[in-house]
Protein backbone atom coordinates (compact mmCIF):
# COMPACT_ATOMS: atom_id res chain seq x y z
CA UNK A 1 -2.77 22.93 33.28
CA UNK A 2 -4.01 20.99 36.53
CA UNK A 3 -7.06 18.30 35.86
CA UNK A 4 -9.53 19.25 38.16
CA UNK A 5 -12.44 15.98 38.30
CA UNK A 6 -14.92 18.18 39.06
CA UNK A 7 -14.64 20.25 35.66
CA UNK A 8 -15.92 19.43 32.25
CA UNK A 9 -12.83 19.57 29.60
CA UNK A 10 -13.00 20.04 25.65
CA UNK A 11 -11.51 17.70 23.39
CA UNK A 12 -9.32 20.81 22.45
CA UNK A 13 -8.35 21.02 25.97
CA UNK A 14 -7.85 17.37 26.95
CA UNK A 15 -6.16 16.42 22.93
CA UNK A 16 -3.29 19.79 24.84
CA UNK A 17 -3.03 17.85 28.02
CA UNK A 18 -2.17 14.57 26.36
CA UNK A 19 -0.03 16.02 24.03
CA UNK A 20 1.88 17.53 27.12
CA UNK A 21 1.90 13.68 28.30
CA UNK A 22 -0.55 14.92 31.49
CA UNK A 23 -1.39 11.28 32.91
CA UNK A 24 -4.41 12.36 34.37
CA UNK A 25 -5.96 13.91 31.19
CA UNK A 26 -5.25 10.47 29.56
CA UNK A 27 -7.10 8.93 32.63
CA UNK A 28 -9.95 11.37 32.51
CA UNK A 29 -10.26 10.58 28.14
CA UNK A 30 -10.49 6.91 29.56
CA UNK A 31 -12.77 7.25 32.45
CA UNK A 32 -15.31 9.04 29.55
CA UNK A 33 -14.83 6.72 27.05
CA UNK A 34 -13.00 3.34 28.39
CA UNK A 35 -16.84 1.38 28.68
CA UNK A 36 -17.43 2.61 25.53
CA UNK A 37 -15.44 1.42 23.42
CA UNK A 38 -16.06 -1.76 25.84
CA UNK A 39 -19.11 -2.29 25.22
CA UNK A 40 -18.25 -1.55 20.94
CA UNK A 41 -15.85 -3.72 20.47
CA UNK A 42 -17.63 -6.61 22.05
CA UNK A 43 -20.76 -6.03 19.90
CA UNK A 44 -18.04 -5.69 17.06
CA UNK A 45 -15.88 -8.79 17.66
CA UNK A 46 -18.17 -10.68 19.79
CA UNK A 47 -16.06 -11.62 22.21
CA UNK A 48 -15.14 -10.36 25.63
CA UNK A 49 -11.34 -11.74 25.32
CA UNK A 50 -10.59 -9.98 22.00
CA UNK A 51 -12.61 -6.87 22.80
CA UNK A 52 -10.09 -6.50 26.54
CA UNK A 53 -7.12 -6.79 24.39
CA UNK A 54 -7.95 -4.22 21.62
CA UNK A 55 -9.62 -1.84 23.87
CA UNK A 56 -6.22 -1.67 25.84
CA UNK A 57 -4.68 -1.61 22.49
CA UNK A 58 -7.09 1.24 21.08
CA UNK A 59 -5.84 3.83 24.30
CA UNK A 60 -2.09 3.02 24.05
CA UNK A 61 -2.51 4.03 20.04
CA UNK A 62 -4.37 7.00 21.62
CA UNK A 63 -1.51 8.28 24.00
CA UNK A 64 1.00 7.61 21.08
CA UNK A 65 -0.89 9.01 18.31
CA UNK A 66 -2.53 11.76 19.74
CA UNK A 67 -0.49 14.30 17.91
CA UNK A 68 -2.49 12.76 14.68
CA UNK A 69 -6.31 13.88 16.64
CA UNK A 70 -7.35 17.18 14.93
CA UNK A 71 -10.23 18.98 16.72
CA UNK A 72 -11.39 20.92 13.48
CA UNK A 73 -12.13 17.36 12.05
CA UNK A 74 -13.77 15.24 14.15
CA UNK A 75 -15.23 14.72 17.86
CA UNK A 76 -12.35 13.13 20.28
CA UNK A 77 -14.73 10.42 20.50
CA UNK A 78 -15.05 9.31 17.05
CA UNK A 79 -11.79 9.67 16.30
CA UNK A 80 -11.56 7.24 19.64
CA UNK A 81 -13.95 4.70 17.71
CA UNK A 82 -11.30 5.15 14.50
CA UNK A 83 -9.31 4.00 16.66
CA UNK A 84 -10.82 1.09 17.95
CA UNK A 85 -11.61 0.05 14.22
CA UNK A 86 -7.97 0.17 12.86
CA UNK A 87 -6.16 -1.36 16.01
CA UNK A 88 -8.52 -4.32 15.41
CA UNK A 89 -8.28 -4.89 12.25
CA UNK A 90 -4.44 -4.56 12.77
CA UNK A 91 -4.75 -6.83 15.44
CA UNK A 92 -6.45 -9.26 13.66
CA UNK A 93 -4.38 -9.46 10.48
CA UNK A 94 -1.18 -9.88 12.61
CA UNK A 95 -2.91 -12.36 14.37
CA UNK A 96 -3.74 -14.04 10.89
CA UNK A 97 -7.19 -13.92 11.40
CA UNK A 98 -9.26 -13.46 8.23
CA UNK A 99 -12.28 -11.31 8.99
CA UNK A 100 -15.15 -9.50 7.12
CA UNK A 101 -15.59 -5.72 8.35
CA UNK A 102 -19.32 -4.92 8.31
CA UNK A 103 -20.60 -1.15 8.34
CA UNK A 104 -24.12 -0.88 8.65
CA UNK A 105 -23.50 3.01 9.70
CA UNK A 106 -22.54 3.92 13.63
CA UNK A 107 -22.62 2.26 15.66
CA UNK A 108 -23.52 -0.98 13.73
CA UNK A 109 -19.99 -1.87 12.64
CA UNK A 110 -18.99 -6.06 12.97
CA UNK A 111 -16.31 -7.99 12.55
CA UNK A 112 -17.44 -11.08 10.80
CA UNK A 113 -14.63 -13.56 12.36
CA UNK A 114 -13.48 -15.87 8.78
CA UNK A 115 -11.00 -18.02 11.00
CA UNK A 116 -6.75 -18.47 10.44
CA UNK A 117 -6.10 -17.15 6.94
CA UNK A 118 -4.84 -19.93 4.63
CA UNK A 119 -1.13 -19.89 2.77
């Protein structure tokens, strides 16, 4: 299947490409949703520098674990913000970073930066 910019794709359709490993559908998922998950993960971390690296992070999970997004379950989008939650809490525990994660309901999630974990 050929991405055509002018069309309007379902997640069904765009979770096929990506499965297939079709660059552009990746591209198009990112081009919908890349500011985003921008503009979430600096109101979550609250920090531009931590919020480039896990947003990069968040769509390299996405092309690897895109086998794990299932349509009947959730929008492509919130499973994108999923995502974006567990890479940076991963990220920040292998940085050593001790953090509070705050969940006032979507999308009013924050992560309450502790400082280097201790022993």
């Amino acid at each position: 299947m050929k991405i055509d910019r002018a069309l309007k794709y379902s997640d069904h359709e765009l979770h096929l490409l990506i499965l297939q490993k079709n660059k552009k559908a990746f591209n198009r998922v990112y081009d919908c949703y890349g500011s985003m998950m921008y503009g979430l993960a600096i109101q979550a971390l609250q920090s531009r520098e931590l919020a480039d690296e896990i947003v990069e992070l968040t769509f390299i999970r996405l092309w690897d674990s895109v086998h794990f997004f299932d349509v009947q379950k959730k929008t492509l989008c919130m499973w994108i913000v999923g995502l974006l939650i567990t890479t940076a809490q991963d990220y920040l525990e292998s940085k050593n970073i001790e953090y509070i994660f705050k969940n006032s309901g979507f999308p009013n999630f924050l992560f309450e930066i502790i400082g280097e974990k201790v022993g």
